[in-house]
C-alpha atoms as a PDB file:
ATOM      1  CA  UNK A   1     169.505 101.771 -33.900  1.00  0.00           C
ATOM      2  CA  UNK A   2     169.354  99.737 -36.702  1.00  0.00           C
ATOM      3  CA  UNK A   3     170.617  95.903 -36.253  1.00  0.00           C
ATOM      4  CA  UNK A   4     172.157  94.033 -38.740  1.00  0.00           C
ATOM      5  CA  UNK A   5     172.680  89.883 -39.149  1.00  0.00           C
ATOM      6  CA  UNK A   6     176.496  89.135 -38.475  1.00  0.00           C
ATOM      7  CA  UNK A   7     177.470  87.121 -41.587  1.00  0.00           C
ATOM      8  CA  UNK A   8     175.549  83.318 -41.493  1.00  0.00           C
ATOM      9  CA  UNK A   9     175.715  83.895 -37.851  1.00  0.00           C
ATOM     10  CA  UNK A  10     172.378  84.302 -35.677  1.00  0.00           C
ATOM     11  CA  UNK A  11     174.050  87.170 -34.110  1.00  0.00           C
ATOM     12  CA  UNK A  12     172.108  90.902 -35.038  1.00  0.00           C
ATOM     13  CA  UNK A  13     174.733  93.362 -34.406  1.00  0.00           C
ATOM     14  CA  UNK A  14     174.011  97.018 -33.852  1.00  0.00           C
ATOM     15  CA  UNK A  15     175.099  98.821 -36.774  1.00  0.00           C
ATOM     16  CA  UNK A  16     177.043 101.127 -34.331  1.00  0.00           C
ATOM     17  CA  UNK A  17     179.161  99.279 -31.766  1.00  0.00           C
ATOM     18  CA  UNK A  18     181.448 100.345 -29.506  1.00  0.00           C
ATOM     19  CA  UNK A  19     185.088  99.652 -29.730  1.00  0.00           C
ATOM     20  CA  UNK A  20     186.160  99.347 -26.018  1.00  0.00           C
ATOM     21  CA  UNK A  21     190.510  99.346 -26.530  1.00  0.00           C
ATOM     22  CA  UNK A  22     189.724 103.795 -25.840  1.00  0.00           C
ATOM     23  CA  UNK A  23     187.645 103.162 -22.720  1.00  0.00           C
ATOM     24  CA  UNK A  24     190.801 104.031 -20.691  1.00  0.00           C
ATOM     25  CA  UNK A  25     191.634 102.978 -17.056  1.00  0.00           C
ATOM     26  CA  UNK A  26     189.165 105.046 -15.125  1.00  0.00           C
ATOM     27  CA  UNK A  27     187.086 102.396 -13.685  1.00  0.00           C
ATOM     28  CA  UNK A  28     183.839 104.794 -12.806  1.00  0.00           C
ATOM     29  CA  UNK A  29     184.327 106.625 -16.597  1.00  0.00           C
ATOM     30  CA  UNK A  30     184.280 103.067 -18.291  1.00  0.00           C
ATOM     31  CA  UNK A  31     181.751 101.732 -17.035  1.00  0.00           C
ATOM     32  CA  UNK A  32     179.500 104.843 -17.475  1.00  0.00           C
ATOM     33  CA  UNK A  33     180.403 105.135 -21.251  1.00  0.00           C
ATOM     34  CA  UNK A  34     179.361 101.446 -21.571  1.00  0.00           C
ATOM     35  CA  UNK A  35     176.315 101.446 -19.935  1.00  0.00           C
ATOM     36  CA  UNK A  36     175.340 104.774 -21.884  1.00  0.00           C
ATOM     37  CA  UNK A  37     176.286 102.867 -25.144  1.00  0.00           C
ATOM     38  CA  UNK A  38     174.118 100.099 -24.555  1.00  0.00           C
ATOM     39  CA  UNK A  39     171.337 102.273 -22.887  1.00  0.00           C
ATOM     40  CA  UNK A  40     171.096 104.107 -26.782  1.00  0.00           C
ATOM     41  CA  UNK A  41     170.990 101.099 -28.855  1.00  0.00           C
ATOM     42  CA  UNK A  42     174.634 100.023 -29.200  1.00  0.00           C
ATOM     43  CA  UNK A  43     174.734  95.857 -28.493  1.00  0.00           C
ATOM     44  CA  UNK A  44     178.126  95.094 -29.907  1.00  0.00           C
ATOM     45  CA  UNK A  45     180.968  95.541 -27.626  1.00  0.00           C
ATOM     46  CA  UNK A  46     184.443  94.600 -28.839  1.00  0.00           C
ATOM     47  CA  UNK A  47     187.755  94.312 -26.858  1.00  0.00           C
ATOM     48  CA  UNK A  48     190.630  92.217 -26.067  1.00  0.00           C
ATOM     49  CA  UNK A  49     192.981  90.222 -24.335  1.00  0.00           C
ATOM     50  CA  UNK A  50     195.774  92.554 -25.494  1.00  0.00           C
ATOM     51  CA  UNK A  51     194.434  95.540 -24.464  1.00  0.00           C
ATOM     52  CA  UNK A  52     195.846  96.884 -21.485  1.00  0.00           C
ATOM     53  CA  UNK A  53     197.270  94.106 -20.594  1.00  0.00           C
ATOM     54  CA  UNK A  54     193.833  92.094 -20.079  1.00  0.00           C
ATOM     55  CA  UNK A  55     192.317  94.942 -18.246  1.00  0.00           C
ATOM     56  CA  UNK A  56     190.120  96.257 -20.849  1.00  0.00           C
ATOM     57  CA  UNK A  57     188.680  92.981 -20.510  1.00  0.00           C
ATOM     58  CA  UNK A  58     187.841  93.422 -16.603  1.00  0.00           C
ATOM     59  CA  UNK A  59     186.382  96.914 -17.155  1.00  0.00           C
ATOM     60  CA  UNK A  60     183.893  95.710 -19.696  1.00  0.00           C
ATOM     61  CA  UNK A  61     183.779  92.293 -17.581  1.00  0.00           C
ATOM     62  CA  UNK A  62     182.013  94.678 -14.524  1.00  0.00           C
ATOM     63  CA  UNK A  63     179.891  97.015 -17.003  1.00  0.00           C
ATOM     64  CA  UNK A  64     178.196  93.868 -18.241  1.00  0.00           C
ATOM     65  CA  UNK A  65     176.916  92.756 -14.973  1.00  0.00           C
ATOM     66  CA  UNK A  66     173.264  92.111 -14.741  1.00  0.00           C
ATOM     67  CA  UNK A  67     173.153  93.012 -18.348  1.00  0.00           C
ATOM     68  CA  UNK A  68     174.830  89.888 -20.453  1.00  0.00           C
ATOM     69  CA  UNK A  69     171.529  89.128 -22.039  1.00  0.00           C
ATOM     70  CA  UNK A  70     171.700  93.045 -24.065  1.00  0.00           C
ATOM     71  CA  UNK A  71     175.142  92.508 -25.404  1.00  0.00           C
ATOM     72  CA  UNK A  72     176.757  90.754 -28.049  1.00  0.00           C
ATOM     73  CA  UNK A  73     180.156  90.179 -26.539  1.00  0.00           C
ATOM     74  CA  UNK A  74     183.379  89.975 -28.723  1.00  0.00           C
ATOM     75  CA  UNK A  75     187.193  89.743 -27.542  1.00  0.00           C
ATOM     76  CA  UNK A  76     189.940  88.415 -29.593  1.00  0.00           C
ATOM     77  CA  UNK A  77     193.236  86.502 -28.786  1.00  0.00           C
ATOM     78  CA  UNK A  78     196.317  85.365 -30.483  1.00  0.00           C
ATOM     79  CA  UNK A  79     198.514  87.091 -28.561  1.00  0.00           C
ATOM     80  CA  UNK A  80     200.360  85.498 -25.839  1.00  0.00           C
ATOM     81  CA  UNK A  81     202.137  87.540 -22.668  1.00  0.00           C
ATOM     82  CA  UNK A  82     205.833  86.358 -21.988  1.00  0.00           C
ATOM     83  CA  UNK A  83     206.699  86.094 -18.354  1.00  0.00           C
ATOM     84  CA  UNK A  84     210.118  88.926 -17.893  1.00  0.00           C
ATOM     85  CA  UNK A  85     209.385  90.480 -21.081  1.00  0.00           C
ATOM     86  CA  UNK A  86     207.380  94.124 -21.548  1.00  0.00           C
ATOM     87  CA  UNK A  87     206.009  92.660 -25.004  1.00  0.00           C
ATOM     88  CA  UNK A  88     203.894  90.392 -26.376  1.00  0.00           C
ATOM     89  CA  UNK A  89     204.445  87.381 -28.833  1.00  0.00           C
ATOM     90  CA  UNK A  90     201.841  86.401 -31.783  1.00  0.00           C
ATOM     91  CA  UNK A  91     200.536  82.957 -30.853  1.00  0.00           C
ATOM     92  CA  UNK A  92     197.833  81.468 -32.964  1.00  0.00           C
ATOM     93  CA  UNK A  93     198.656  78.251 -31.799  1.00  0.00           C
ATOM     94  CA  UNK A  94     195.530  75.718 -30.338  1.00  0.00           C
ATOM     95  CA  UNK A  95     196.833  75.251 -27.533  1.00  0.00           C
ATOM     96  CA  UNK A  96     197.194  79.530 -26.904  1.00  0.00           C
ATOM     97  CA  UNK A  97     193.724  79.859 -27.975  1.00  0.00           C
ATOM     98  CA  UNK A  98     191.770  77.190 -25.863  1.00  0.00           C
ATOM     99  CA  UNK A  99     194.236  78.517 -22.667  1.00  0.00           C
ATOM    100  CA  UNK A 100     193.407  82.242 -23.407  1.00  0.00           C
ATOM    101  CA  UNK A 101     189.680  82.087 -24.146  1.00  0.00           C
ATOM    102  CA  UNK A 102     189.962  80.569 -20.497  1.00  0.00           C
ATOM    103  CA  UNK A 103     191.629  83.924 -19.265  1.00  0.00           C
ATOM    104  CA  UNK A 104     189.075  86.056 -21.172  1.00  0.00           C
ATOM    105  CA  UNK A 105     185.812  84.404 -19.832  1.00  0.00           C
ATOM    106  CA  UNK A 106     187.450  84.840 -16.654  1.00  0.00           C
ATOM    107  CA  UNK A 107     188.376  88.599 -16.783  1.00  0.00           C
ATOM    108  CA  UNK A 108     184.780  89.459 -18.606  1.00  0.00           C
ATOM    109  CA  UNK A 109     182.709  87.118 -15.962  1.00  0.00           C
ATOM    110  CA  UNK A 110     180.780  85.499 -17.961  1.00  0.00           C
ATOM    111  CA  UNK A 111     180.377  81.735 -19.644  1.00  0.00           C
ATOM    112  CA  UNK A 112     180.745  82.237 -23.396  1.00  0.00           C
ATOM    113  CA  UNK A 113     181.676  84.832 -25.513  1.00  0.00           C
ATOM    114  CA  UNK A 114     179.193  85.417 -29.123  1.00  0.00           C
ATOM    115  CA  UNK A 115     182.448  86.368 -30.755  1.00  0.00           C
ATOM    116  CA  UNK A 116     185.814  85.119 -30.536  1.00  0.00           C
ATOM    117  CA  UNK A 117     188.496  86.497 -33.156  1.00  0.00           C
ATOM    118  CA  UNK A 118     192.032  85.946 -34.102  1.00  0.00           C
ATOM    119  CA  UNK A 119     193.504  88.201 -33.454  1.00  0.00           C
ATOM    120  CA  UNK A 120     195.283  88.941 -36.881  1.00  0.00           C
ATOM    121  CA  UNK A 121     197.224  86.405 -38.786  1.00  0.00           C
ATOM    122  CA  UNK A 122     200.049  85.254 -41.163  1.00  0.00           C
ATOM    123  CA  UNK A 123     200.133  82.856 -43.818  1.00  0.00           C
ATOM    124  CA  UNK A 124     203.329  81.200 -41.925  1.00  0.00           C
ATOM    125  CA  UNK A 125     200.449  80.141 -39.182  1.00  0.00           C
ATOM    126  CA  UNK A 126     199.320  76.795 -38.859  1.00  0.00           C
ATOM    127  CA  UNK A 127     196.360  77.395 -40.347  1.00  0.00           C
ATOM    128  CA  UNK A 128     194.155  74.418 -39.965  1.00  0.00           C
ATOM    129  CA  UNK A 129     195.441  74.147 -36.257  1.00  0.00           C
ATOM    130  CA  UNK A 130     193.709  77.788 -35.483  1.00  0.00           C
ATOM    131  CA  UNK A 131     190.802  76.413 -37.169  1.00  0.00           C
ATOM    132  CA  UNK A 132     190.420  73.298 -35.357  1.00  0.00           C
ATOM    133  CA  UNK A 133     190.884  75.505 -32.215  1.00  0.00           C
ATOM    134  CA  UNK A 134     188.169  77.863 -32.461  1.00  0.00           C
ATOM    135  CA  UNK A 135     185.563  74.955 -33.926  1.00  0.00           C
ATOM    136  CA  UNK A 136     186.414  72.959 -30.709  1.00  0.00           C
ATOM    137  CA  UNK A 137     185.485  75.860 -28.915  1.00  0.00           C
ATOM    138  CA  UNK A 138     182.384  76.369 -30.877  1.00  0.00           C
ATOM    139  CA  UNK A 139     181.583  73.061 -30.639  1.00  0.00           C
ATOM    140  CA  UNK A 140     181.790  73.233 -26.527  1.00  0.00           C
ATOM    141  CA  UNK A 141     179.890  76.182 -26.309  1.00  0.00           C
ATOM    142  CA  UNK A 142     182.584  78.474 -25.111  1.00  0.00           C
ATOM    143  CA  UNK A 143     181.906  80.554 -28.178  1.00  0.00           C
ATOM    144  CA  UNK A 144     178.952  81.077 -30.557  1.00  0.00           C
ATOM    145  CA  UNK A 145     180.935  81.670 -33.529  1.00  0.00           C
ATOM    146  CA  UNK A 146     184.442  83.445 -34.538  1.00  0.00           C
ATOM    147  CA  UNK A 147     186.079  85.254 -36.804  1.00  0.00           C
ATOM    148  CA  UNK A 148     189.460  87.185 -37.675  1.00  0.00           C
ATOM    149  CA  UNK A 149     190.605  90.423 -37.205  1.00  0.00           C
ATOM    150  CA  UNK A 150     193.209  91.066 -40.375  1.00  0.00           C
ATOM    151  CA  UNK A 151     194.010  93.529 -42.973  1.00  0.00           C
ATOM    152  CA  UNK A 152     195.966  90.580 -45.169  1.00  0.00           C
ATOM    153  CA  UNK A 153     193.636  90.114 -48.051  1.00  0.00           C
ATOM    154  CA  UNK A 154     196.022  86.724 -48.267  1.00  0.00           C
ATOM    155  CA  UNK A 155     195.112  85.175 -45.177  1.00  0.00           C
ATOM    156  CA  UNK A 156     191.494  86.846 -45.262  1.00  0.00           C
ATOM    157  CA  UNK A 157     191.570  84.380 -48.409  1.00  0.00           C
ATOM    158  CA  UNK A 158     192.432  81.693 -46.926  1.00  0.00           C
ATOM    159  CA  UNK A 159     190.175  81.664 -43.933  1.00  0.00           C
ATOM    160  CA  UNK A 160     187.516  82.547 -46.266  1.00  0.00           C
ATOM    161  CA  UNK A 161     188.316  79.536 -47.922  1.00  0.00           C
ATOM    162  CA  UNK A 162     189.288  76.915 -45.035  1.00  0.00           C
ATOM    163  CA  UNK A 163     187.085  78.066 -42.231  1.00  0.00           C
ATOM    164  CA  UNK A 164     183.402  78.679 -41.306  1.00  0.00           C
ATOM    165  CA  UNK A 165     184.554  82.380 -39.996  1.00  0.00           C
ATOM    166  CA  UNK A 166     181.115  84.836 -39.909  1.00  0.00           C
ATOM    167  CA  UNK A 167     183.126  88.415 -39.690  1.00  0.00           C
ATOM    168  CA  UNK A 168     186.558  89.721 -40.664  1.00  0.00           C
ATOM    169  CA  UNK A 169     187.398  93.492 -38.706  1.00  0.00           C
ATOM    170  CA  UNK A 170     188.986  95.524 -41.063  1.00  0.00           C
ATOM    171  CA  UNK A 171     190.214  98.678 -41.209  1.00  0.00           C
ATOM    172  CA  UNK A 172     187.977 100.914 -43.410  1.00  0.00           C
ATOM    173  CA  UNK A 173     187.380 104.422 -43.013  1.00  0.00           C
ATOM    174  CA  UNK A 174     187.527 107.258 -46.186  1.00  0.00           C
ATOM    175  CA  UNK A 175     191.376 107.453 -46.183  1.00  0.00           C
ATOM    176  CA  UNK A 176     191.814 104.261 -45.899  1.00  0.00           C
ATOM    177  CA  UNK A 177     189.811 102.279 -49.080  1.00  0.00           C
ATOM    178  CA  UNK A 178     192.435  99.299 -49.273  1.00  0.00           C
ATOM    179  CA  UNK A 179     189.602  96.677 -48.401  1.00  0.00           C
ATOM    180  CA  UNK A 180     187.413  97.748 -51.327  1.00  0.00           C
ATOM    181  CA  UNK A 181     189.295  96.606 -54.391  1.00  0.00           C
ATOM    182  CA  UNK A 182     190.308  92.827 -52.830  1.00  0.00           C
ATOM    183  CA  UNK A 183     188.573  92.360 -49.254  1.00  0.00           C
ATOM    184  CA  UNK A 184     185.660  93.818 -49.577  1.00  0.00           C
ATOM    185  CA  UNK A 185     184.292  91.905 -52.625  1.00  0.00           C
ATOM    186  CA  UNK A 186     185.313  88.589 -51.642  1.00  0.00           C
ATOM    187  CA  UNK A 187     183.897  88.572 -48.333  1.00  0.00           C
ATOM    188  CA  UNK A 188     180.544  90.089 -49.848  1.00  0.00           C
ATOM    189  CA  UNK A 189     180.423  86.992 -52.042  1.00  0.00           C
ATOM    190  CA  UNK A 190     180.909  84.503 -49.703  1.00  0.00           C
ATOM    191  CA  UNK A 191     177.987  86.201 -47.232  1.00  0.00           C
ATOM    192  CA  UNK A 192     181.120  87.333 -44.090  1.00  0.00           C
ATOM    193  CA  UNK A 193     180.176  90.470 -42.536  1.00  0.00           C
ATOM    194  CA  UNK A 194     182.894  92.880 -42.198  1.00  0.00           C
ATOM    195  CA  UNK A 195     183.137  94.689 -38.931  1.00  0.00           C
ATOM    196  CA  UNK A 196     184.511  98.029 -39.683  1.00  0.00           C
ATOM    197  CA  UNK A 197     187.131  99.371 -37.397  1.00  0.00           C
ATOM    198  CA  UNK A 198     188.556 103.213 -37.950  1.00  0.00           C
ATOM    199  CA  UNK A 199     185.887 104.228 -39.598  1.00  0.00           C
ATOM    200  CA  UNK A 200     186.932 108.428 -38.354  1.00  0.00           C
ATOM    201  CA  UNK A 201     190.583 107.274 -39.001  1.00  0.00           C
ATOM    202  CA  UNK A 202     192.612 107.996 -35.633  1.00  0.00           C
ATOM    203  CA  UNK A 203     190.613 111.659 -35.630  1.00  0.00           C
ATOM    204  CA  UNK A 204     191.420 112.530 -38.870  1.00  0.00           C
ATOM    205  CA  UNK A 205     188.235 112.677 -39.589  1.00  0.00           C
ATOM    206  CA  UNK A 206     186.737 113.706 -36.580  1.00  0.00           C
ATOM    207  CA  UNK A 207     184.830 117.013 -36.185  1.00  0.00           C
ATOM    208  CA  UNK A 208     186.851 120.250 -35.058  1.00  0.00           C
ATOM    209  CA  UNK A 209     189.844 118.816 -34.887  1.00  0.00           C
ATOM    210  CA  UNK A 210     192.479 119.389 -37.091  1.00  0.00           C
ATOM    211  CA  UNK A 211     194.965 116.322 -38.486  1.00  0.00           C
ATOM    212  CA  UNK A 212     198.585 117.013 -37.396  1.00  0.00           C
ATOM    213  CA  UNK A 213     200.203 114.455 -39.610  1.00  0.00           C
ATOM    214  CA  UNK A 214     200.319 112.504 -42.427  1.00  0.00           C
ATOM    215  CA  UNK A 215     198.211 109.329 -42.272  1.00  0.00           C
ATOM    216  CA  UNK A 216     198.961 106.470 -44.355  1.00  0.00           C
ATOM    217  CA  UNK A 217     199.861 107.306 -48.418  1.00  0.00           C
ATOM    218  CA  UNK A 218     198.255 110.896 -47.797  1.00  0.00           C
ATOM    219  CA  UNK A 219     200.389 113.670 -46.864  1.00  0.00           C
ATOM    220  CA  UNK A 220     198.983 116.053 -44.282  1.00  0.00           C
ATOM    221  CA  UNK A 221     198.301 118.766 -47.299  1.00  0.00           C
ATOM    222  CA  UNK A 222     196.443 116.484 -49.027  1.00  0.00           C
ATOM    223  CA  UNK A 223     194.324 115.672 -45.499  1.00  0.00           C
ATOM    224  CA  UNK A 224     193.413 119.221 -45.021  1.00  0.00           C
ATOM    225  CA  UNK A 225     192.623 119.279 -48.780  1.00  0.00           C
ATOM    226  CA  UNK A 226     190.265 116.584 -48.489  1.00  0.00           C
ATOM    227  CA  UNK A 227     189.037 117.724 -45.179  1.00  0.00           C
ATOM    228  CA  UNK A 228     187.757 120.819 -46.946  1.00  0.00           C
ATOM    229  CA  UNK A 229     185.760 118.983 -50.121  1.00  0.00           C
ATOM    230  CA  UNK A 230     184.151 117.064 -47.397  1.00  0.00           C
ATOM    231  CA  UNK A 231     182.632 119.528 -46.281  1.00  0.00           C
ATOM    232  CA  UNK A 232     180.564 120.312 -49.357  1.00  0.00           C
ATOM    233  CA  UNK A 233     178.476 116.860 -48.223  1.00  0.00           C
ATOM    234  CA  UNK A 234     178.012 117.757 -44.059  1.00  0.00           C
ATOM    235  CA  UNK A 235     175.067 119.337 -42.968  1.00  0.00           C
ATOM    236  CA  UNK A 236     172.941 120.195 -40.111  1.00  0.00           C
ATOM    237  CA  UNK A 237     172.236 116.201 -39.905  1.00  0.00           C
ATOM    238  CA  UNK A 238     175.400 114.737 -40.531  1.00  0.00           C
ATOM    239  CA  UNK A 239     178.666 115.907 -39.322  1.00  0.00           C
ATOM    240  CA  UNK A 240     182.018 115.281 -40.566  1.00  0.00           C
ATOM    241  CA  UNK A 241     182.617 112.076 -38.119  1.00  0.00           C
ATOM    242  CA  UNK A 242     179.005 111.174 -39.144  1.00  0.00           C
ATOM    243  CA  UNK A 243     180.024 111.220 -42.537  1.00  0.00           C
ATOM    244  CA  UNK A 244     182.939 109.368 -42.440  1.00  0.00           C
ATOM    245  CA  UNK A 245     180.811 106.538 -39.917  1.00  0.00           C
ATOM    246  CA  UNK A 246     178.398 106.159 -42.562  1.00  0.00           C
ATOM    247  CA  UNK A 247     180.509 106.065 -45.548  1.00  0.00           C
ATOM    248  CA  UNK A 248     182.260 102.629 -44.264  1.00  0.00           C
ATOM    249  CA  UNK A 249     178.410 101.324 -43.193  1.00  0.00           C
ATOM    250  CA  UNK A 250     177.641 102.292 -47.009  1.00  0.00           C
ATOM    251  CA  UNK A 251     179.047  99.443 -48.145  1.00  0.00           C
ATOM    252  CA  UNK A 252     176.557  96.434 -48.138  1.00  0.00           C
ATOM    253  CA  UNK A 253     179.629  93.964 -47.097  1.00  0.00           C
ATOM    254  CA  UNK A 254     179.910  96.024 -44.183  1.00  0.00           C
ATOM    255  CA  UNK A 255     177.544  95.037 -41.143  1.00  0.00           C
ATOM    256  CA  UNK A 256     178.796  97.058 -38.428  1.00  0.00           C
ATOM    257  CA  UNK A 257     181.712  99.928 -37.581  1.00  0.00           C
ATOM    258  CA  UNK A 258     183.042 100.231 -34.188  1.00  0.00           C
ATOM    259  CA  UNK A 259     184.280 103.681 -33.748  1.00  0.00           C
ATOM    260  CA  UNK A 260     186.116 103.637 -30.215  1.00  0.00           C
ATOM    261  CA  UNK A 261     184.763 106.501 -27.604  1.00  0.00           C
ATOM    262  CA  UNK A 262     186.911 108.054 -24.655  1.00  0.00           C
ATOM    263  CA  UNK A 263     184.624 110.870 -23.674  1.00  0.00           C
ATOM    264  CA  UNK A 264     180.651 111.018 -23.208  1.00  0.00           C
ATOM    265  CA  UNK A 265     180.643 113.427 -26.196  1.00  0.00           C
ATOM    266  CA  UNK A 266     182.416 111.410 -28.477  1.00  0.00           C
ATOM    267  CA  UNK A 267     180.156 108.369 -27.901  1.00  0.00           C
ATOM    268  CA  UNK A 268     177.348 110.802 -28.486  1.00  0.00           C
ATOM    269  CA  UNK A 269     178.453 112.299 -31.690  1.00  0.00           C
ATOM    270  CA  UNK A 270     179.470 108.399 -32.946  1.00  0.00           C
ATOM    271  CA  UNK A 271     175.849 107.331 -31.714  1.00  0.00           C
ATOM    272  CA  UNK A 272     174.207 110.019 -33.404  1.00  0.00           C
ATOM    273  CA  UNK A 273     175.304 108.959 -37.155  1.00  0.00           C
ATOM    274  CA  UNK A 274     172.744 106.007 -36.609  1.00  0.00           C
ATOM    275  CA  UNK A 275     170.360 108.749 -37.407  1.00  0.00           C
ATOM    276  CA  UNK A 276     172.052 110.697 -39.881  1.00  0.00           C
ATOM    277  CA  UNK A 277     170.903 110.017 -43.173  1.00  0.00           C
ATOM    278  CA  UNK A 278     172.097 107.501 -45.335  1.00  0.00           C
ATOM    279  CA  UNK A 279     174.491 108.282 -47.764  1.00  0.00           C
ATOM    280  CA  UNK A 280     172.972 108.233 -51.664  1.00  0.00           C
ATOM    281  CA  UNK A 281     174.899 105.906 -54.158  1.00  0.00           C
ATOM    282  CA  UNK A 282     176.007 109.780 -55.886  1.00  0.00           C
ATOM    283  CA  UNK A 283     177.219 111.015 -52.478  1.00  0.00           C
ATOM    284  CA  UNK A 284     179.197 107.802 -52.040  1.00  0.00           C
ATOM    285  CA  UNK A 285     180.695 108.087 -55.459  1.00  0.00           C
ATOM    286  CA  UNK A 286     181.787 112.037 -54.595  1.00  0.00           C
ATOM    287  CA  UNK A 287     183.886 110.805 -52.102  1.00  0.00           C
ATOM    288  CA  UNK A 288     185.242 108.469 -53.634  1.00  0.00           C
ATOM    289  CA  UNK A 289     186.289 110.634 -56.024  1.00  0.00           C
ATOM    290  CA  UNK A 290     187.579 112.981 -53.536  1.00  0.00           C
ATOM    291  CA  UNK A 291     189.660 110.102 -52.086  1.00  0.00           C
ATOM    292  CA  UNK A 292     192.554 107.732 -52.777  1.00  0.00           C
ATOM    293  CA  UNK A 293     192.113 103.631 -53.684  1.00  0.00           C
ATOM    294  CA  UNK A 294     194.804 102.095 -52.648  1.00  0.00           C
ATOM    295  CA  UNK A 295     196.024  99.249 -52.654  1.00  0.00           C
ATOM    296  CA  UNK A 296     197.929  96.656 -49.420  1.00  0.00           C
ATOM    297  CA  UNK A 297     201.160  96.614 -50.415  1.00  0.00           C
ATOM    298  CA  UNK A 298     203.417  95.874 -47.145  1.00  0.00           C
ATOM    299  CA  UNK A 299     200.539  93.910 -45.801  1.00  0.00           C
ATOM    300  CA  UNK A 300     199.539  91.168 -47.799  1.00  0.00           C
END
């Protein structure tokens, strides 16, 4: 597995993580997919506090036992639970942050955390407060760096610009190429890993299996179309999924994707595009091609 430098951070990610919010509740089937991940290379675990409720948390808390020292540990907060009420509220205030990274440590039983992320982010937030928040916690050794996990290419801007952030999770798979025309570029620049999130797209790229619906600006037609010209670049060493993984780790902003696994199979098939081959600067231009730039619109 090939390990990559997180942004300025001293923090060498695999290039393949595992994004933990699809573990489930099965206690026993958790913990098995997580110790299989990091038994096959895979060192970057992500979760967080909003994910099931803080469970999440306590199921990767138990897999990482008598392991810390293999994993590079990253949870994210921002969201704060309302006693009497089913939903959450968005919170980025620094007094939320220094009482939830409290509650995360807790739940994953350990000391620090190598990654600590907002947990996304509006430009109505008191900015500078956030900031001060998660450099106080750097700064006590809580955390060994942070970042933000966002889609905004506004506030991405602004953190970029206000903050000593190493990574910003983003949403980039093949169907969804927002990040390359405004995100993408600017983090690049200023030397902030992007950690790749949806990189199959919900399963619409996933192997023998069929999308049902339309995802984002394509149309279900036009998934099935694209689907099918896909197909001209799998082979016997790269499947469909394995494509789609290594066309978000094709770009050289990107440092690591974090394709979620609920099944020993799918961890397996995610694992295995570590070792598919690379995709060639032509290949990379077919698809894009093949495929839709877009640009945020609603999200900004």
């Amino acid at each position: 597995m090939r390990m990559n430098r997180l942004g300025s951070s001293e923090l060498m990610v695999s290039e393949i993580g595992l994004g933990c919010m699809s573990l489930g509740t099965d206690e026993r089937k958790a913990i098995a997919l997580v110790h299989e991940a990091l038994d096959r290379g895979i060192n970057l675990l992500d979760t967080a506090d909003l994910y099931d409720n803080g469970h999440n948390e306590e199921l990767v808390g138990k897999a990482i036992q008598g392991c810390r020292d293999r994993v590079m540990l990253a949870t994210k907060a921002g969201n704060r639970r309302v006693a009497g009420q089913e939903s959450w509220v968005w919170d980025p205030s620094k007094q939320h942050i220094k009482s939830a990274v409290k509650a995360s440590l807790s739940r994953l039983k350990t000391d620090y955390i190598d990654l600590y992320q907002l947990h996304g982010g509006t430009l109505d937030d008191p900015i500078d407060e956030t900031i001060e928040a998660f450099e106080e916690l750097k700064q006590e050794g809580v955390i060994r760096y942070y970042g933000i996990s966002s889609i905004r290419p506004n506030v991405i801007r602004e953190y970029v610009a206000r903050s000593s952030i190493v990574s910003v999770m983003n949403q980039y798979s093949i169907v969804d190429r927002r990040a390359e025309e405004e995100v993408l570029p600017l983090l690049q620049k200023h030397g902030i890993s992007v950690i790749a999130r949806g990189p199959v797209a919900s399963g619409v790229l996933a192997d023998n299996r069929e999308p049902t619906k339309r995802y984002l600006d394509y149309e279900l037609v036009e998934l099935q179309s694209l689907r099918e010209q896909l197909q001209t670049l799998v082979t016997d060493e790269r499947s469909l999924s394995q494509l789609a993984i290594r066309y978000s780790l094709s770009h050289p902003a990107v440092a690591t994707v974090i394709p979620g696994a609920s099944s020993r199979e799918q961890l397996l098939q995610n694992i295995e595009a570590a070792n598919a081959p690379v995709l060639t600067e032509e290949e990379v231009q077919v698809i894009r091609r093949m495929s839709k730039l877009s640009r945020y619109e609603l999200h900004r």
